[in-house]
Structures are given as C-alpha cells and as structure tokens.
PDB file of N, CA and C in Angstrom:
ATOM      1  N   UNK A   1     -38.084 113.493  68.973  1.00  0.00           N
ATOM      2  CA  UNK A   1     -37.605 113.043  67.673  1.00  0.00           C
ATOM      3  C   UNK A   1     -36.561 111.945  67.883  1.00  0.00           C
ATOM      4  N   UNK A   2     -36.888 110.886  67.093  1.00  0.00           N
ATOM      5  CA  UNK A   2     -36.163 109.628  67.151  1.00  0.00           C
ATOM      6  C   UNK A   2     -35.179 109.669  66.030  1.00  0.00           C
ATOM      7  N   UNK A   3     -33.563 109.662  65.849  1.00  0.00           N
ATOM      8  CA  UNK A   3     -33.005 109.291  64.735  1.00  0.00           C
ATOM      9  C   UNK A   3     -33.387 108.283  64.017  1.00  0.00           C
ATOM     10  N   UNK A   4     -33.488 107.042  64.609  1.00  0.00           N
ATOM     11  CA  UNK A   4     -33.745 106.060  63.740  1.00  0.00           C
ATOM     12  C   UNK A   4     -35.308 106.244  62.992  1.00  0.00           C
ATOM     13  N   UNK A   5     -36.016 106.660  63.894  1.00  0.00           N
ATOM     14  CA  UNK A   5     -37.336 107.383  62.567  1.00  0.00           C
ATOM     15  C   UNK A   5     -37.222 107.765  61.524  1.00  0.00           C
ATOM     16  N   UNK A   6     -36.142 108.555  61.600  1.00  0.00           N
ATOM     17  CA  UNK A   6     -35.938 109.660  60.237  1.00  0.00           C
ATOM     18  C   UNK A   6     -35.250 109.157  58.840  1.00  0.00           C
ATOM     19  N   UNK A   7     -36.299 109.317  58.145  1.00  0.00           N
ATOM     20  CA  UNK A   7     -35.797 108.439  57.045  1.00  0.00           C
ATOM     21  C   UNK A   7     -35.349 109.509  55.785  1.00  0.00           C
ATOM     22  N   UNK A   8     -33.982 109.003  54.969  1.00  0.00           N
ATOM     23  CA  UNK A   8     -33.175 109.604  54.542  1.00  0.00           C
ATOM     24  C   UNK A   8     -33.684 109.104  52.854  1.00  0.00           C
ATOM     25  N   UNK A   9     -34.048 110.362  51.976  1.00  0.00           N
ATOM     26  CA  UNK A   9     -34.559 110.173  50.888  1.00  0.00           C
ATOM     27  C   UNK A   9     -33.848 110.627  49.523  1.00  0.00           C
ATOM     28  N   UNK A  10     -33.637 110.135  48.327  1.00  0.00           N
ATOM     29  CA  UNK A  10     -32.547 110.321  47.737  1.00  0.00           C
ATOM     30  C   UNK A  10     -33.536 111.237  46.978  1.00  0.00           C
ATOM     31  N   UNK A  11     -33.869 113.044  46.771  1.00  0.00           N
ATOM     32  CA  UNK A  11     -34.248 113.680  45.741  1.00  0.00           C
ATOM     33  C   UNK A  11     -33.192 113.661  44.647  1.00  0.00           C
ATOM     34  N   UNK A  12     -33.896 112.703  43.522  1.00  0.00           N
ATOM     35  CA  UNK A  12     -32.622 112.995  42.404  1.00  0.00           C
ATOM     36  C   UNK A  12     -32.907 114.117  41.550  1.00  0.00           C
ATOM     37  N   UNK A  13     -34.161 115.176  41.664  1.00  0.00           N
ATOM     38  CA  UNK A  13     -34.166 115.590  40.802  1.00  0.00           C
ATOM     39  C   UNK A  13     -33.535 116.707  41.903  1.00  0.00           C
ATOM     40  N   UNK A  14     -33.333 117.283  42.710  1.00  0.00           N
ATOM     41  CA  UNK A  14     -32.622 118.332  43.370  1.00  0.00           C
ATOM     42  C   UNK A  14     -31.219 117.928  44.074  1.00  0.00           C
ATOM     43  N   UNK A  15     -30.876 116.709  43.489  1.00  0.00           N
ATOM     44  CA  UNK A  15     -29.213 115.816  43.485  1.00  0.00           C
ATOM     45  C   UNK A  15     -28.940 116.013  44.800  1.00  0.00           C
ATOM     46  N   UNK A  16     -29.568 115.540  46.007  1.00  0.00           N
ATOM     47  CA  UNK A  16     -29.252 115.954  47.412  1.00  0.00           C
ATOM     48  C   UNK A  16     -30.299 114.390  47.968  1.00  0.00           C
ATOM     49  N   UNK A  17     -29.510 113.970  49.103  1.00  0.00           N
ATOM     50  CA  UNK A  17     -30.390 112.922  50.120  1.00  0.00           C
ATOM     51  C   UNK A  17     -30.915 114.012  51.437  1.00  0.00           C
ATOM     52  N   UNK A  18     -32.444 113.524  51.650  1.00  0.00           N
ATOM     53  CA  UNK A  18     -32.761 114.859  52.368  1.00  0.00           C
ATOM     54  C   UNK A  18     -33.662 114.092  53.788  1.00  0.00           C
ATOM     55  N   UNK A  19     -33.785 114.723  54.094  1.00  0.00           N
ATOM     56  CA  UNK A  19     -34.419 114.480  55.784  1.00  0.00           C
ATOM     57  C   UNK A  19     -35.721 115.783  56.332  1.00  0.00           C
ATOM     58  N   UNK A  20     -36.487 115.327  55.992  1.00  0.00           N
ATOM     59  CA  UNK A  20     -37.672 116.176  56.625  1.00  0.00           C
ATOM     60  C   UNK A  20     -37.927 115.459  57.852  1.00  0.00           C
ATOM     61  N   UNK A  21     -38.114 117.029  58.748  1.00  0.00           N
ATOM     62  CA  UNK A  21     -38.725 116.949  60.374  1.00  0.00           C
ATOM     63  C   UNK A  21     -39.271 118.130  60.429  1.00  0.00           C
ATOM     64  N   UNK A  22     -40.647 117.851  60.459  1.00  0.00           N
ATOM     65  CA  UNK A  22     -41.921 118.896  60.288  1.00  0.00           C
ATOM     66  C   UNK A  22     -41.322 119.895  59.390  1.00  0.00           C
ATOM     67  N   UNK A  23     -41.459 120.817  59.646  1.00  0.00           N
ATOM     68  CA  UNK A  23     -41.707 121.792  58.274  1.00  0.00           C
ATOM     69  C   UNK A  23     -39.912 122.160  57.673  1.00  0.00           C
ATOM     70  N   UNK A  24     -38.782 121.665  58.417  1.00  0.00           N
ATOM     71  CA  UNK A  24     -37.548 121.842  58.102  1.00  0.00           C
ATOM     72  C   UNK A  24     -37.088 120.723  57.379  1.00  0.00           C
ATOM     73  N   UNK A  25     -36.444 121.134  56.385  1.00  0.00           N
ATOM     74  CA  UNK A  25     -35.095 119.954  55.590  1.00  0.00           C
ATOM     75  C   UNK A  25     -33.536 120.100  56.176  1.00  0.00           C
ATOM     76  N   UNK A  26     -32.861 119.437  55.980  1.00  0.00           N
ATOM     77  CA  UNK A  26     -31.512 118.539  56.281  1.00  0.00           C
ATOM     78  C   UNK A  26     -31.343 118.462  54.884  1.00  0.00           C
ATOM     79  N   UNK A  27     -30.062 118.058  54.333  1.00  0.00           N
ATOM     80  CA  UNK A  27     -29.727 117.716  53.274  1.00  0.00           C
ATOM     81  C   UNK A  27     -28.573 117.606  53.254  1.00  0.00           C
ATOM     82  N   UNK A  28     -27.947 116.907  51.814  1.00  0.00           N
ATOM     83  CA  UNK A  28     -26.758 116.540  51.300  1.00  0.00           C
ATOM     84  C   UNK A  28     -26.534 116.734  50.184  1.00  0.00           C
ATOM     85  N   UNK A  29     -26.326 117.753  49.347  1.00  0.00           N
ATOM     86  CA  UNK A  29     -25.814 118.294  47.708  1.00  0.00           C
ATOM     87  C   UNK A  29     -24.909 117.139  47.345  1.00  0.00           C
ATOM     88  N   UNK A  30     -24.793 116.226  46.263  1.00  0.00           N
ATOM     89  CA  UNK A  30     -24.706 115.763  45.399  1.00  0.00           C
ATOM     90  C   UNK A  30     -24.128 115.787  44.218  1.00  0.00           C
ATOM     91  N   UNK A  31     -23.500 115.576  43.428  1.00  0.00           N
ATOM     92  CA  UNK A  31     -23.313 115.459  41.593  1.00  0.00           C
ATOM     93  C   UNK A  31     -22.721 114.043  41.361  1.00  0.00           C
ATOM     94  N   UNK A  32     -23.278 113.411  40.332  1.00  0.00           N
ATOM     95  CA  UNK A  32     -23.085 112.148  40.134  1.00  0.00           C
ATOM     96  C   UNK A  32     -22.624 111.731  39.287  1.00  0.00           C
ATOM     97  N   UNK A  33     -21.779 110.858  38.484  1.00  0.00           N
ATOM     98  CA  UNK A  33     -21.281 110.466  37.012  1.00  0.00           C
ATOM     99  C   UNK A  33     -21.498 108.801  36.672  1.00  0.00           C
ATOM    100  N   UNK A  34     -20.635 108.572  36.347  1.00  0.00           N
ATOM    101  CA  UNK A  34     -20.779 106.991  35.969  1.00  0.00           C
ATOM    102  C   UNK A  34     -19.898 106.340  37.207  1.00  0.00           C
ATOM    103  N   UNK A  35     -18.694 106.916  37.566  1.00  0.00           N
ATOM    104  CA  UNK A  35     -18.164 105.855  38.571  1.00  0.00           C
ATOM    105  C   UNK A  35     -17.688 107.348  39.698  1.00  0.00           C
ATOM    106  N   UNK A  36     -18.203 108.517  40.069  1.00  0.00           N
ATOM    107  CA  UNK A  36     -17.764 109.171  40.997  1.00  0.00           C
ATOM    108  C   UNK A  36     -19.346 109.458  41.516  1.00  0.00           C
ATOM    109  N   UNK A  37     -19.267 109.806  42.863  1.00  0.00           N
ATOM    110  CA  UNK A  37     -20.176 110.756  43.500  1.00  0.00           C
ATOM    111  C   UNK A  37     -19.041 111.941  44.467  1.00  0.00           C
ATOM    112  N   UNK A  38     -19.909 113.377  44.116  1.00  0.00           N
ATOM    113  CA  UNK A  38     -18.903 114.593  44.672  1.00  0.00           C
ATOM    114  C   UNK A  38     -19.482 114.744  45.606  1.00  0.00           C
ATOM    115  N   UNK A  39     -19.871 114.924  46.616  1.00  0.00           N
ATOM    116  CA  UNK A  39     -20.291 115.711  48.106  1.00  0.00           C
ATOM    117  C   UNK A  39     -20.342 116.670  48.221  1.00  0.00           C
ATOM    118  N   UNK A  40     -21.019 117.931  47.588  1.00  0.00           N
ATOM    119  CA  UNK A  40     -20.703 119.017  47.556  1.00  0.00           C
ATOM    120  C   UNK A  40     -21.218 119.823  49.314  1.00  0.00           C
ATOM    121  N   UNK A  41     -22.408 119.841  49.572  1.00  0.00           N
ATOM    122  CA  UNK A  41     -22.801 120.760  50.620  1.00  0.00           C
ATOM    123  C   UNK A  41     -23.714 120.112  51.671  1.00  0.00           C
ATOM    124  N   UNK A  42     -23.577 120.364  52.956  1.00  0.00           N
ATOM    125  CA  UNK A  42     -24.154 119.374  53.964  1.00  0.00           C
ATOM    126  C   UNK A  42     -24.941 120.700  54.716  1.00  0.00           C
ATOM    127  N   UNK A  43     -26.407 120.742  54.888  1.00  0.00           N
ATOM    128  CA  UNK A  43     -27.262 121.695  55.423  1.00  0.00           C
ATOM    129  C   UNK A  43     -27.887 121.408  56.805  1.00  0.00           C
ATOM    130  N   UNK A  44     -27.746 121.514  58.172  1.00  0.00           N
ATOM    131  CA  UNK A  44     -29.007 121.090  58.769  1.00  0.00           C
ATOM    132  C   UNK A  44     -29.486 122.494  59.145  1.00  0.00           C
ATOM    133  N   UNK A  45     -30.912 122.543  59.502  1.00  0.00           N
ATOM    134  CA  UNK A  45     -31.632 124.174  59.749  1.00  0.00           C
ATOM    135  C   UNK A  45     -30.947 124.058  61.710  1.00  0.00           C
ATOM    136  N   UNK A  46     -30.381 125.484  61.710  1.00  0.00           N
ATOM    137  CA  UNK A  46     -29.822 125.670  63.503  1.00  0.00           C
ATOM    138  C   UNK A  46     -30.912 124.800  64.538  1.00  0.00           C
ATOM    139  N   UNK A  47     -32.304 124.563  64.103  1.00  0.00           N
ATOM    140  CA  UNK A  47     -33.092 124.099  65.462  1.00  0.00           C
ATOM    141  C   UNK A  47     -32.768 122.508  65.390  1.00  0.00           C
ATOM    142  N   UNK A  48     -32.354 121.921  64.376  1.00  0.00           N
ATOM    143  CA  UNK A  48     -32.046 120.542  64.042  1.00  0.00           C
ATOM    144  C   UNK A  48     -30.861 120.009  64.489  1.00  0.00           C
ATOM    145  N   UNK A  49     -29.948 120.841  64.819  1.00  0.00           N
ATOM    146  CA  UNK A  49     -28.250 120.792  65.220  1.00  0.00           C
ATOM    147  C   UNK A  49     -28.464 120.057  66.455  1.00  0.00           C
ATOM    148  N   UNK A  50     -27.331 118.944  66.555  1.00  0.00           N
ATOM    149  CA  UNK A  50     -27.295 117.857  68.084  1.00  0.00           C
ATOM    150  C   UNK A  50     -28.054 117.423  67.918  1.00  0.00           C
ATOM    151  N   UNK A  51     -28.408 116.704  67.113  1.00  0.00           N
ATOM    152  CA  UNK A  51     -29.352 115.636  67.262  1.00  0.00           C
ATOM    153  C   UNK A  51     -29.255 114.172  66.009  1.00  0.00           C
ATOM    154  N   UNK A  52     -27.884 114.699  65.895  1.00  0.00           N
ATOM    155  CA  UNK A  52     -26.951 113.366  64.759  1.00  0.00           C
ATOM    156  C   UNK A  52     -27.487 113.669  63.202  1.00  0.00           C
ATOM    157  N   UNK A  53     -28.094 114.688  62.876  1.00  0.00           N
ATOM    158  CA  UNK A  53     -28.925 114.025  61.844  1.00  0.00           C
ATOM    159  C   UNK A  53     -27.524 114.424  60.516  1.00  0.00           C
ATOM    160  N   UNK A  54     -26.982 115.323  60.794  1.00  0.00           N
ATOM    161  CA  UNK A  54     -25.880 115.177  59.518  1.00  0.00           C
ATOM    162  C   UNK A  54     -25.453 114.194  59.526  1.00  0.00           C
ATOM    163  N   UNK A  55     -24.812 113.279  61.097  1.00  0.00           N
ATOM    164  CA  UNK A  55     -24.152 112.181  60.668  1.00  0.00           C
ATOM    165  C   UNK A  55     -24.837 111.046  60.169  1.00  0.00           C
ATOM    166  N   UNK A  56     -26.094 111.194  59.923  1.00  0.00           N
ATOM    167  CA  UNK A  56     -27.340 109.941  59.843  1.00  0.00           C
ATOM    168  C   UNK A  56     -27.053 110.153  57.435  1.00  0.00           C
ATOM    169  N   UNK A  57     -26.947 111.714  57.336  1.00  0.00           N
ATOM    170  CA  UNK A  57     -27.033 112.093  56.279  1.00  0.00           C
ATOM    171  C   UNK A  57     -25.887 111.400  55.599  1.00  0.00           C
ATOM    172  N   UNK A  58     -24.417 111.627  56.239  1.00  0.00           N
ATOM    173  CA  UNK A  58     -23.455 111.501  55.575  1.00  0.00           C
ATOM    174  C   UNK A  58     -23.186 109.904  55.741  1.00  0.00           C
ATOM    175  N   UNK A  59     -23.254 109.169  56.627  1.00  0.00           N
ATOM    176  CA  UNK A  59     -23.513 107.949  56.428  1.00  0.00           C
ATOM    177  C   UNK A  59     -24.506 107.171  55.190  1.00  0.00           C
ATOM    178  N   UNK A  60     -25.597 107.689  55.625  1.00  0.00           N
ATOM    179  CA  UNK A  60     -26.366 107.129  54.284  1.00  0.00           C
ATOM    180  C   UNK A  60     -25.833 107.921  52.563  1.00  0.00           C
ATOM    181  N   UNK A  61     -24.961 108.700  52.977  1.00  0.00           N
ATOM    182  CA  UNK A  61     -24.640 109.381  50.948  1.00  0.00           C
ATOM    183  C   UNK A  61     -23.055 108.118  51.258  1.00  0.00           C
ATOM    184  N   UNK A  62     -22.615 107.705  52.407  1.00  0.00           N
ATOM    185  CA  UNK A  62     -21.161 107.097  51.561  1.00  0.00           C
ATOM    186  C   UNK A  62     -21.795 105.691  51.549  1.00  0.00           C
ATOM    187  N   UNK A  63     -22.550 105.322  52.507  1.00  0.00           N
ATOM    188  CA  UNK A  63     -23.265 104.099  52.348  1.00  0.00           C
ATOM    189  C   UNK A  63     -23.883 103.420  50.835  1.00  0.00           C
ATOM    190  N   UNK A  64     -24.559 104.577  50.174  1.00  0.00           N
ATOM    191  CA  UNK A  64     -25.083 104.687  49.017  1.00  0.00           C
ATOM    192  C   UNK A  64     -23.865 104.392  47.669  1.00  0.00           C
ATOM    193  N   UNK A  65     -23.284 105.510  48.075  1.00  0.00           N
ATOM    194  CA  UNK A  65     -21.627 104.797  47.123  1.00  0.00           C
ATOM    195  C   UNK A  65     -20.917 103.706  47.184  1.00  0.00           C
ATOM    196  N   UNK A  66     -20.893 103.081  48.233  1.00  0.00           N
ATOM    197  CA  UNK A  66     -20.172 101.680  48.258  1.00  0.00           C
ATOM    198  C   UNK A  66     -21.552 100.894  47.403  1.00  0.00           C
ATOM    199  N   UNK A  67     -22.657 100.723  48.387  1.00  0.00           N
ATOM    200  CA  UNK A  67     -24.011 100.288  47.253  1.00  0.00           C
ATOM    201  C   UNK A  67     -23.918 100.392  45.834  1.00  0.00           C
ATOM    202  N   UNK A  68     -23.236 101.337  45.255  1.00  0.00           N
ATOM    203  CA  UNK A  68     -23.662 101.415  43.951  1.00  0.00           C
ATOM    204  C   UNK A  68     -21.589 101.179  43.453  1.00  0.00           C
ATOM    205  N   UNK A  69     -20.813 100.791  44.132  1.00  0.00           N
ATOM    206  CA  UNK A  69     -19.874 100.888  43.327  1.00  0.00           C
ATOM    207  C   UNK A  69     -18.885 102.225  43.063  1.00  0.00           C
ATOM    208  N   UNK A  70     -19.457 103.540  43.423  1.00  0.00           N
ATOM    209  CA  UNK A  70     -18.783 104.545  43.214  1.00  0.00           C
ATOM    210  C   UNK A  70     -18.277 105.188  44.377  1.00  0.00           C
ATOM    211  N   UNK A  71     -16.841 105.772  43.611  1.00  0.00           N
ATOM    212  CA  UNK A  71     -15.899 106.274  44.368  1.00  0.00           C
ATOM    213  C   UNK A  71     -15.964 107.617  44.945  1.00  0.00           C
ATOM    214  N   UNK A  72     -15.514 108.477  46.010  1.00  0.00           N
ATOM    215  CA  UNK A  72     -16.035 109.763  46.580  1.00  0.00           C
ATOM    216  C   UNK A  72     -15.507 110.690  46.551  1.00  0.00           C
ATOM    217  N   UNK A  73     -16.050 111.872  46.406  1.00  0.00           N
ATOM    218  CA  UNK A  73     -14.529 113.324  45.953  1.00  0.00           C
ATOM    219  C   UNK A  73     -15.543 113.863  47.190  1.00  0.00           C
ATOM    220  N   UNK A  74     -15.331 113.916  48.390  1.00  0.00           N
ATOM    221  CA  UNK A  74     -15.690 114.569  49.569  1.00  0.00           C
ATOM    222  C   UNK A  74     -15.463 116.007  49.411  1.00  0.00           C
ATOM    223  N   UNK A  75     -15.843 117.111  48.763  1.00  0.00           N
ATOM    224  CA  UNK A  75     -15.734 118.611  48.549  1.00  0.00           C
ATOM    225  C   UNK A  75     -16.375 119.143  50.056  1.00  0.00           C
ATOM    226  N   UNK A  76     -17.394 118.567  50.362  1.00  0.00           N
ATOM    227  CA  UNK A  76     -17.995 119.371  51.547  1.00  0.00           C
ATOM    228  C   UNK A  76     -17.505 118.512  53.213  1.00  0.00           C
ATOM    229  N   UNK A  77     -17.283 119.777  53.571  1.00  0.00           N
ATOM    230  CA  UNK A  77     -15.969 119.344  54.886  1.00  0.00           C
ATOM    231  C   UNK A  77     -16.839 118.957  55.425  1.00  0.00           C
ATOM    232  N   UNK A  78     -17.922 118.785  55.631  1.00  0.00           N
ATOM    233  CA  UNK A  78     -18.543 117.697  56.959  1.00  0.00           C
ATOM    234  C   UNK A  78     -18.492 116.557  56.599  1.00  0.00           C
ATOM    235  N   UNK A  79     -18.629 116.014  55.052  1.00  0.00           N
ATOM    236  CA  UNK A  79     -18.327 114.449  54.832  1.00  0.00           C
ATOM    237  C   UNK A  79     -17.151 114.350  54.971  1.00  0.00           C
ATOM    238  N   UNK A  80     -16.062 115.034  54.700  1.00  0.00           N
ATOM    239  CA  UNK A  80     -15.054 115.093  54.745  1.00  0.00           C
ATOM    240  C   UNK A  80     -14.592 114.446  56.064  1.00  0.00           C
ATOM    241  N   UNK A  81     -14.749 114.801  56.839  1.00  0.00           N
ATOM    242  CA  UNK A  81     -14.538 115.067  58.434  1.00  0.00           C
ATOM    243  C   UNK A  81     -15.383 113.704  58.915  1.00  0.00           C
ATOM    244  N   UNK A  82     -16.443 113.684  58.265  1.00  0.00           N
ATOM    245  CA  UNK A  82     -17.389 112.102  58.940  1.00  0.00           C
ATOM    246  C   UNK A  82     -16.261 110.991  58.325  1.00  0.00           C
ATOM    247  N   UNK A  83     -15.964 110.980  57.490  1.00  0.00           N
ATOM    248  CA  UNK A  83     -14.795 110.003  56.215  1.00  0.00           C
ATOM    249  C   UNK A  83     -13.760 109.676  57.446  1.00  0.00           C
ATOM    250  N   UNK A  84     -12.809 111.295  58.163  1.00  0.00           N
ATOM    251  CA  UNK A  84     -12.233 111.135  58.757  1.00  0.00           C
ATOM    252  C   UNK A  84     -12.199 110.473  60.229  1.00  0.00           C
ATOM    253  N   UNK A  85     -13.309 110.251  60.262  1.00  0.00           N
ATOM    254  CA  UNK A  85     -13.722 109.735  61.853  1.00  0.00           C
ATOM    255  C   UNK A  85     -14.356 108.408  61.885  1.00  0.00           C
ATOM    256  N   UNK A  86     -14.778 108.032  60.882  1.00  0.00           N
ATOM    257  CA  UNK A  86     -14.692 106.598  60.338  1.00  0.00           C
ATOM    258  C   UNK A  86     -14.565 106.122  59.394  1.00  0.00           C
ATOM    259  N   UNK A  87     -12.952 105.783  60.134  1.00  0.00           N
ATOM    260  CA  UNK A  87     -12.061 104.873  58.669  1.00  0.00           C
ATOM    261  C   UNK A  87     -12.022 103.973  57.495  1.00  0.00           C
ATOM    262  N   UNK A  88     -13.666 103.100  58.001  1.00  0.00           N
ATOM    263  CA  UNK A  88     -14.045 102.288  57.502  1.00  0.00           C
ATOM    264  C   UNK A  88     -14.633 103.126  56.123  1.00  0.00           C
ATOM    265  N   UNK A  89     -14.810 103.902  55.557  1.00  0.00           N
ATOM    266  CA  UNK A  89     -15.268 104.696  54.403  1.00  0.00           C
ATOM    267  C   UNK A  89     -13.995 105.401  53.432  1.00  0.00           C
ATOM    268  N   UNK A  90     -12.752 105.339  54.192  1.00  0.00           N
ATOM    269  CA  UNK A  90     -11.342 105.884  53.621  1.00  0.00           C
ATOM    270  C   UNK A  90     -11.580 105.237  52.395  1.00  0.00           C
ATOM    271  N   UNK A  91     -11.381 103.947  52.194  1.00  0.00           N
ATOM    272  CA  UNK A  91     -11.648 102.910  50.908  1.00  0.00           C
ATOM    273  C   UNK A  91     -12.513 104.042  49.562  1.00  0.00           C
ATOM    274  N   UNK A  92     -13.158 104.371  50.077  1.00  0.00           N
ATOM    275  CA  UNK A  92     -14.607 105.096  48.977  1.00  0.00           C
ATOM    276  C   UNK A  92     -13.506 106.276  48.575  1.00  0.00           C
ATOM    277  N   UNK A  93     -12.973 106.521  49.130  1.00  0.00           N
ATOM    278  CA  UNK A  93     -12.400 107.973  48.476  1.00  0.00           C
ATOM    279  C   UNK A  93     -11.205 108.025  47.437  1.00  0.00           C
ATOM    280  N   UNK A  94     -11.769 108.996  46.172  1.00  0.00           N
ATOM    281  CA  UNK A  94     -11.462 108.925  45.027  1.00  0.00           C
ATOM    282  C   UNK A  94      -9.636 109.413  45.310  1.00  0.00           C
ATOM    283  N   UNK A  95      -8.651 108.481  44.376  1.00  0.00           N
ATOM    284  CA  UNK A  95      -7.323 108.361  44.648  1.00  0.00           C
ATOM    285  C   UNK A  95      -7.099 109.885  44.678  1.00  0.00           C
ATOM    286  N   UNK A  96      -7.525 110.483  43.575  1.00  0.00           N
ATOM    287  CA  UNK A  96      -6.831 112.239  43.497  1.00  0.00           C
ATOM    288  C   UNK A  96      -7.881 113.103  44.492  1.00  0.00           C
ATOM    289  N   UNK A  97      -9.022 112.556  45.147  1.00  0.00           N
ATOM    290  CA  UNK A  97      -9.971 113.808  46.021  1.00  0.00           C
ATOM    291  C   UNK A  97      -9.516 113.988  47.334  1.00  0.00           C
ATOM    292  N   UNK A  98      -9.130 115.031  48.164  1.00  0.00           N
ATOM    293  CA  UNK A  98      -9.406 115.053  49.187  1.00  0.00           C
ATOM    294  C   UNK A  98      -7.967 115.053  49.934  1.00  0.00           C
ATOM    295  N   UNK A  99      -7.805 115.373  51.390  1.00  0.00           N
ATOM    296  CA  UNK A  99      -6.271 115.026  51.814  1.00  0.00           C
ATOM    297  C   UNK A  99      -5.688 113.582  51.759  1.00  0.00           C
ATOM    298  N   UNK A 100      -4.581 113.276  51.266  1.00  0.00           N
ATOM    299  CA  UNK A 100      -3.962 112.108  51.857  1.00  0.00           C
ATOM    300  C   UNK A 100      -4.374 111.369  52.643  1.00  0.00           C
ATOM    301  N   UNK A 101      -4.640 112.186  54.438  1.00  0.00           N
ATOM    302  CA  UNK A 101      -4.861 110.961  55.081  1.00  0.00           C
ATOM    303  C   UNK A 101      -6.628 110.795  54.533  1.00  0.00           C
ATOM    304  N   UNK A 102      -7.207 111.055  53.993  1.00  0.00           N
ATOM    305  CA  UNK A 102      -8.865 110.433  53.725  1.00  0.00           C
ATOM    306  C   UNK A 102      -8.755 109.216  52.565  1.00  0.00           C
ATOM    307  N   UNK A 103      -7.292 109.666  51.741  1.00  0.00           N
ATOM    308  CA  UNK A 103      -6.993 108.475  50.673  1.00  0.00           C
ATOM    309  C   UNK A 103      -6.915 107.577  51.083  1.00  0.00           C
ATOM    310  N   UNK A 104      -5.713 107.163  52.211  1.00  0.00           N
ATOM    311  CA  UNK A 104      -4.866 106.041  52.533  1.00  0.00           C
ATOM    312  C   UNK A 104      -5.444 105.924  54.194  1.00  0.00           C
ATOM    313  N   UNK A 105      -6.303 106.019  54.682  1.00  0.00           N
ATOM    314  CA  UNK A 105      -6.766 106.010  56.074  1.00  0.00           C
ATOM    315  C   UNK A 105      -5.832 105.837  57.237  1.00  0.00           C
ATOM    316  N   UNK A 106      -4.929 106.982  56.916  1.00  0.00           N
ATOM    317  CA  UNK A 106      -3.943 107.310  57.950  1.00  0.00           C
ATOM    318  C   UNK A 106      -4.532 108.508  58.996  1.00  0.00           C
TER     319      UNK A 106
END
C-alpha cells in the first residue's frame, strides 16, 4: 500500500473525509457552518495504524479549510496534535477553539 495512492474522499452526507483500503475505512468526523469547520473524531481500523494514513486524513480536512476559507475548532486530539506539529495550520484555528499555543503557534 502506497500513501500517495490513497485517495481522500469528502462523504458529505456522513460529514467525515474517508479513505478506503480494501474492505476497511479511515476517517475524519466533521460538522460544518458557514465560516467554521469542527474536527470532531479521527478513526483508523488497528491493521491500518503506521502507515501515515491519519496524517494523510488530517492534512487533507485542514487543507480543505484554508481551500474554502474556514476557520478550525480542532475537538478531536489527533488534529489537534497534527495542528501542533505543523505550525503552518496554527493560522486555521478558530480564536476561542483549542489551547493557546494551537491559536498563536507558540
């Protein structure tokens, strides 16, 4: 399995960007408004683990928000934590969501 194969699909009707590899999903829970996206829950199935694909996930959901203009309330600690490890996404995060340093990219 190739990361860059795996292509990251926005189900809007189950509000999650998802990743099929054979018969397992990956995913990213979702809720959306006019100018926020929330991050609620980050899934990969245990045989999928080490092999980047959350970080492939959470990249493409903050990627998607700068794309569209909206700001990020990171609720689910793995975006949370991806936010924190590259700074370059601090910007996206909503002034009142999340710790301090994910606001101000300290």
């Amino acid at each position: 399995m190739r990361l860059d194969d795996l292509e990251v699909i926005d189900n809007r009707d189950a509000n999650r960007f998802e990743i099929r590899v054979r018969d397992e999903l990956a995913f990213v829970t979702y809720r959306r408004n006019d100018s926020t996206i929330t991050y609620i829950h980050t899934e990969v199935p245990p045989s999928l683990e080490g092999h980047g694909i959350a970080a492939k996930l959470a990249r493409h959901a903050l990627d998607y928000a700068r794309a569209n203009g909206l700001e990020v309330v990171p609720m689910c600690p793995y975006v949370a934590s991806y936010i924190e490890r590259h700074p370059e996404y601090a910007d996206l995060v909503h002034p009142r969501a999340g710790p301090k340093e994910l606001r101000d990219g300290s």
